[in-house]
Protein backbone atom coordinates (compact mmCIF):
# COMPACT_ATOMS: atom_id res chain seq x y z
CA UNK A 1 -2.30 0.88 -24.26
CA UNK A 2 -1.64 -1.04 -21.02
CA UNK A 3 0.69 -0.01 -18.27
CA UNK A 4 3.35 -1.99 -17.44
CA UNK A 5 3.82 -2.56 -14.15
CA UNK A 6 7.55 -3.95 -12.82
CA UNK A 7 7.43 -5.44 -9.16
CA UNK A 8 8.39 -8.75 -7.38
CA UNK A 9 6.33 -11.43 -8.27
CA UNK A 10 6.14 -13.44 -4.95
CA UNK A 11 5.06 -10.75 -2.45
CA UNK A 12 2.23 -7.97 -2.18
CA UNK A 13 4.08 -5.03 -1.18
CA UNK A 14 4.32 -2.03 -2.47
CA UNK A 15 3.08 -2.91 -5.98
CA UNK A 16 -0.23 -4.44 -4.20
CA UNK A 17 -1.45 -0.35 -3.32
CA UNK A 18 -0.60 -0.34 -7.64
CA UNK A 19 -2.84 -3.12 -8.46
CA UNK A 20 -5.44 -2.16 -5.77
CA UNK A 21 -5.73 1.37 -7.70
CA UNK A 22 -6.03 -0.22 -11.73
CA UNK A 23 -8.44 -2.68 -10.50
CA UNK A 24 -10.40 -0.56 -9.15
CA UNK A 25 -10.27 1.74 -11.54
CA UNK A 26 -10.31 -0.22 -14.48
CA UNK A 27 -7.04 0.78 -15.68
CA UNK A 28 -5.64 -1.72 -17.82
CA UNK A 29 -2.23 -3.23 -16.64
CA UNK A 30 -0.05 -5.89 -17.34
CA UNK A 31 2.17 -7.46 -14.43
CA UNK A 32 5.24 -7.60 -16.05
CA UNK A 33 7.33 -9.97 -13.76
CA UNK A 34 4.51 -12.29 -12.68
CA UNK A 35 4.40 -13.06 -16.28
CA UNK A 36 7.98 -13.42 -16.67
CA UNK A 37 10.24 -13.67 -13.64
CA UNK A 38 12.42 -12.00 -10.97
CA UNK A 39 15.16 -11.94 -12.97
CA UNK A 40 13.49 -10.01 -16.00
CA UNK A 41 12.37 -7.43 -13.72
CA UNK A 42 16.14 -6.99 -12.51
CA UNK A 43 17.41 -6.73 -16.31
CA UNK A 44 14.36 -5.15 -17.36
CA UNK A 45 15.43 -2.16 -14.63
CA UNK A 46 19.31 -2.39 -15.02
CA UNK A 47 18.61 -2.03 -18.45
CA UNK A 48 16.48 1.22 -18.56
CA UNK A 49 18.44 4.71 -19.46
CA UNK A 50 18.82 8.00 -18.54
CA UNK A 51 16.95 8.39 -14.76
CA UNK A 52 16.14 5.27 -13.41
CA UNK A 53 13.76 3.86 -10.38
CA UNK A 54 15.36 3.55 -7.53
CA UNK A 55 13.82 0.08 -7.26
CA UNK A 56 10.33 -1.31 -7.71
CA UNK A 57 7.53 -1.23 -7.98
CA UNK A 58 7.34 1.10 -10.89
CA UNK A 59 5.38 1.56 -14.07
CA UNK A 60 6.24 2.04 -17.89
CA UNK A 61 3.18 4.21 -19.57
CA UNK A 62 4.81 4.23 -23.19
CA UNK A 63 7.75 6.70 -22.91
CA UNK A 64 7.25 7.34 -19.77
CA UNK A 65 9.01 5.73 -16.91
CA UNK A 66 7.71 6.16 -13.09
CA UNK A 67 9.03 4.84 -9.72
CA UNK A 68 7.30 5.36 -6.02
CA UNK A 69 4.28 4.14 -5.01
CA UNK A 70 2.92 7.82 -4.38
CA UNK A 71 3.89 9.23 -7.71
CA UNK A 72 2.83 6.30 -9.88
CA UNK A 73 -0.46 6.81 -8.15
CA UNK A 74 -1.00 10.52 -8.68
CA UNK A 75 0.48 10.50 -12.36
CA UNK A 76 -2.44 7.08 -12.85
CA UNK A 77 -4.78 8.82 -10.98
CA UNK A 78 -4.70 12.61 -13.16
CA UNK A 79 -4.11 10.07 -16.71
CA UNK A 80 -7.51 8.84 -15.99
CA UNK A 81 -9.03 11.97 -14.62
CA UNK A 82 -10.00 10.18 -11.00
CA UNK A 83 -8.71 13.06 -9.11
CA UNK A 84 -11.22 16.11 -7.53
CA UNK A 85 -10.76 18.64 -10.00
CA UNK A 86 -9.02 21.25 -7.77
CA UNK A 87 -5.65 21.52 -6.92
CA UNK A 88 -5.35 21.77 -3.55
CA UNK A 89 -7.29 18.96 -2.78
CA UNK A 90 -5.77 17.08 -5.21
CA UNK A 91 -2.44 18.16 -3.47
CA UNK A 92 -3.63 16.94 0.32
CA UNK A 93 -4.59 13.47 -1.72
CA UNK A 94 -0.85 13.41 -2.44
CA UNK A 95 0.06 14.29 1.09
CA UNK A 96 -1.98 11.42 2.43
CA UNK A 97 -0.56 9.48 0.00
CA UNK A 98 3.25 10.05 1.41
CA UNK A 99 1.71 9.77 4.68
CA UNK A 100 0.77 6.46 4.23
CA UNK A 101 4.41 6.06 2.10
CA UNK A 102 5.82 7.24 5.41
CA UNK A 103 4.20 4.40 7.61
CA UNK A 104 4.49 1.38 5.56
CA UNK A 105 8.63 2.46 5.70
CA UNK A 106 7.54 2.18 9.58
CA UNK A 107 5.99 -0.97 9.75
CA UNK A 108 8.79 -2.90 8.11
CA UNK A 109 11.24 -1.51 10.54
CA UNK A 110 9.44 -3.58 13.11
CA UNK A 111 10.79 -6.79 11.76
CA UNK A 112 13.82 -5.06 10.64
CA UNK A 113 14.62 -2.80 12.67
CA UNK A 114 18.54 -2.97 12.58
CA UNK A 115 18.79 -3.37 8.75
CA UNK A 116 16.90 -5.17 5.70
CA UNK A 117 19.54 -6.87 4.64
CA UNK A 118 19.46 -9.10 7.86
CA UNK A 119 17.20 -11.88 7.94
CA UNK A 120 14.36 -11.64 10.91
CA UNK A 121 15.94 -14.20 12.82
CA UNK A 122 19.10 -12.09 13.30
CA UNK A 123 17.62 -8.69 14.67
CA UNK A 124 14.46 -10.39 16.60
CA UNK A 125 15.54 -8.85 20.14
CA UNK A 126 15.34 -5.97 18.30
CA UNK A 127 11.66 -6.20 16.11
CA UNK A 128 10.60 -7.15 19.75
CA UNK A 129 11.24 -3.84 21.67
CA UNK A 130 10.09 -1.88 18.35
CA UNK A 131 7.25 -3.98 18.12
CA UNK A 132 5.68 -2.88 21.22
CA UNK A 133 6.60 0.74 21.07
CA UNK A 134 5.09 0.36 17.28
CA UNK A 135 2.16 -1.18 18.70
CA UNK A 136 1.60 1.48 21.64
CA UNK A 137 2.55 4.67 19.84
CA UNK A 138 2.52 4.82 15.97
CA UNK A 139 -0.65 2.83 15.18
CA UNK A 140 -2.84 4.93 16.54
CA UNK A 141 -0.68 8.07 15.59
CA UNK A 142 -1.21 7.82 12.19
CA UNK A 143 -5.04 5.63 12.16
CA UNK A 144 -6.13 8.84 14.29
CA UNK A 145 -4.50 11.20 11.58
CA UNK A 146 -6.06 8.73 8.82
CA UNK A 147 -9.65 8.88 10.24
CA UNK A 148 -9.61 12.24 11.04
CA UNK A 149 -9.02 12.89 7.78
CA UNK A 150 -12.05 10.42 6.22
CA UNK A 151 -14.24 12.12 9.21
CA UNK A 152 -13.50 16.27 7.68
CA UNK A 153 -14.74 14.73 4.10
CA UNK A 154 -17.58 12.97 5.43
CA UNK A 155 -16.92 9.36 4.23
CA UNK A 156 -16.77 6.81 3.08
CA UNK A 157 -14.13 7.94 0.82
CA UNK A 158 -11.75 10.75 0.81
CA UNK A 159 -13.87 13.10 -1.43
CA UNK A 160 -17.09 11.96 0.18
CA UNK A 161 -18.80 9.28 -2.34
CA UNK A 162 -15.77 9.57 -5.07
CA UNK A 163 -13.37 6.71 -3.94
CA UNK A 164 -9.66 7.80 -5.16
CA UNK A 165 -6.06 6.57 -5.11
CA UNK A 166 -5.98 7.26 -1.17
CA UNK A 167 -8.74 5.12 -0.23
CA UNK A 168 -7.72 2.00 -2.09
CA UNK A 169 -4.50 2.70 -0.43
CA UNK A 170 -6.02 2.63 2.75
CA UNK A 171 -7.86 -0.46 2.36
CA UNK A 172 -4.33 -2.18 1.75
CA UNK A 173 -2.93 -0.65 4.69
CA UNK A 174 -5.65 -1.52 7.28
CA UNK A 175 -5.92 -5.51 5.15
CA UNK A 176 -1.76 -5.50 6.42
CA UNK A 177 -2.57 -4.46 9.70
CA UNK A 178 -5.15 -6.80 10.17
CA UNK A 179 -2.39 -9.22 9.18
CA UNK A 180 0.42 -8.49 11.24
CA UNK A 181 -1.11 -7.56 14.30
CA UNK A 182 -4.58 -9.36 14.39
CA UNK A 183 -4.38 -9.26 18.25
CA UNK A 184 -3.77 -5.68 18.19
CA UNK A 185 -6.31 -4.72 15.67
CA UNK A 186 -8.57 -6.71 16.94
CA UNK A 187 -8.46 -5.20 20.76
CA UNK A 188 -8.39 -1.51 18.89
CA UNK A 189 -11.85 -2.25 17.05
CA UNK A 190 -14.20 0.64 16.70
CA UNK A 191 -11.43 3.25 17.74
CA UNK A 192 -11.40 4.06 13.75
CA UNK A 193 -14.63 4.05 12.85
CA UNK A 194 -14.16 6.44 9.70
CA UNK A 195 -10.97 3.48 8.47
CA UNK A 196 -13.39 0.73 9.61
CA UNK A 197 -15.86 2.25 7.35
CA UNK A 198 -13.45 2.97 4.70
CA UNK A 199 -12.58 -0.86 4.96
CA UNK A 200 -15.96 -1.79 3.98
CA UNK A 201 -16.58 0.50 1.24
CA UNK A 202 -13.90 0.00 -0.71
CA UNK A 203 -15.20 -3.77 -1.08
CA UNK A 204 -18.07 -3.25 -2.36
CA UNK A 205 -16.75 -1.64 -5.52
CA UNK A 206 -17.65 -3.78 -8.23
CA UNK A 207 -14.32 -4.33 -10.04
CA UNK A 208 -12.34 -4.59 -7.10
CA UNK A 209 -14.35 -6.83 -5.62
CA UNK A 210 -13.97 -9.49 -8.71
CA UNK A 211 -10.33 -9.20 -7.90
CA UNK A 212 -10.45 -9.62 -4.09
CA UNK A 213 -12.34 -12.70 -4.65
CA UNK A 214 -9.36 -13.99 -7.39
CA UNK A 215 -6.67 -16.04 -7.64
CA UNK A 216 -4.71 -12.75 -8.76
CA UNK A 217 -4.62 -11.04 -5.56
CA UNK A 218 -1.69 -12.45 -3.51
CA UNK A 219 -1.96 -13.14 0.23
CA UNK A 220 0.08 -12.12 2.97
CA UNK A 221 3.50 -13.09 3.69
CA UNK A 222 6.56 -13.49 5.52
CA UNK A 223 8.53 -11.89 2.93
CA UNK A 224 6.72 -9.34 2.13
CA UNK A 225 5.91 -5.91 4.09
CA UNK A 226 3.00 -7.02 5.76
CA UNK A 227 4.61 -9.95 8.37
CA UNK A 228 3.00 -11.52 11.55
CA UNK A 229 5.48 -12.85 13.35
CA UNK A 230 2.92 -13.98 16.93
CA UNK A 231 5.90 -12.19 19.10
CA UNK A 232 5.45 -9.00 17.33
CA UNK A 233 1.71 -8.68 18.30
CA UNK A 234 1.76 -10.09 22.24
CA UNK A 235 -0.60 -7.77 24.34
């Protein structure tokens, strides 16, 4: 039975690291509002009961109703058996997951760094200072945390050869970086060489690749999470 999946149809964002994950995985989805519209996904969620998402992206598995990006990942990831096998492993995939939860939340407080209800244009002094502070400071913060992490499991992936819900993650992160701050990236190269190699790797697996290379993916944008804004990435 295919998962629905319930996010904005016009942007990446969050629901991208969801369709990253079933593509590569082969888990059988349906986009729900890029079939239908905004507005369905806003009834569609209004008109759930009992506990509902906070807001998307989240996925309907028959009875079963999911929000966050982390959790929908873990509970898709354990459904299809794609995890390590042991707990505690299992549990530090889920940590890294959060982690990387934790720094997307970071890198759209660049551009809105006062509040996300206010357009760019209103709070740019603002994504300016942040934007260089981001630049200097958290990148490589959590990159370094990242790529130590690939380097104490040997690579490419987090469990060595198995690629899992973290790694596809990953990729989607370091594609958005590469996006907003190509300067910046581009200056860092080589620092991560386990991410850089993690980049790579998760292109070459088969299925994913078919929907890298599609209409289906959606690029970048200025509405979405991922934003480069040239001002934002000045060296």
């Amino acid at each position: 039975m295919s998962i629905e999946l319930w996010y904005w149809p016009q942007i990446p964002g969050r629901g991208e690291f969801v369709r990253l994950f079933c593509e590569a995985f082969g888990v059988d989805y349906t986009d729900m509002a890029r079939e239908q519209n905004a507005d369905a996904l806003v009834e569609h969620m209004h008109g759930l009961e009992g506990i509902r998402p906070f807001a998307p992206p989240y996925i309907v598995d028959d009875e079963v109703v999911i929000g966050q990006t982390p959790l929908i990942l873990q509970y898709l990831s354990d459904k299809e058996g794609l995890g390590s096998g042991e707990m505690e492993i299992d549990l530090q995939l889920f940590q890294l997951q959060m982690d990387i939860a934790d720094f997307v939340e970071e890198v759209h407080s660049v551009h809105h760094p006062v509040a996300s209800e206010l357009y760019y244009a209103d709070q740019m002094d603002a994504a300016f200072e942040k934007a260089g502070y981001f630049r200097a400071q958290r990148i490589p913060k959590y990159l370094i945390h990242f790529d130590n992490a690939l380097a104490a499991r040997g690579g490419p992936f987090m469990l060595g050869q198995q690629p899992t819900h973290v790694d596809t993650s990953l990729f989607h992160l370091m594609e958005g970086l590469d996006y907003a701050f190509p300067n910046f990236m581009k200056q860092m190269q080589g620092t991560w060489v386990n991410l850089e190699g993690l980049q790579g790797a998760v292109t070459e697996i088969e299925s994913l690749a078919d929907y890298l290379a599609s209409e289906h993916r959606m690029d970048f944008n200025e509405d979405g999470i991922f934003r480069h804004y040239e001002e934002l990435d000045e060296q």
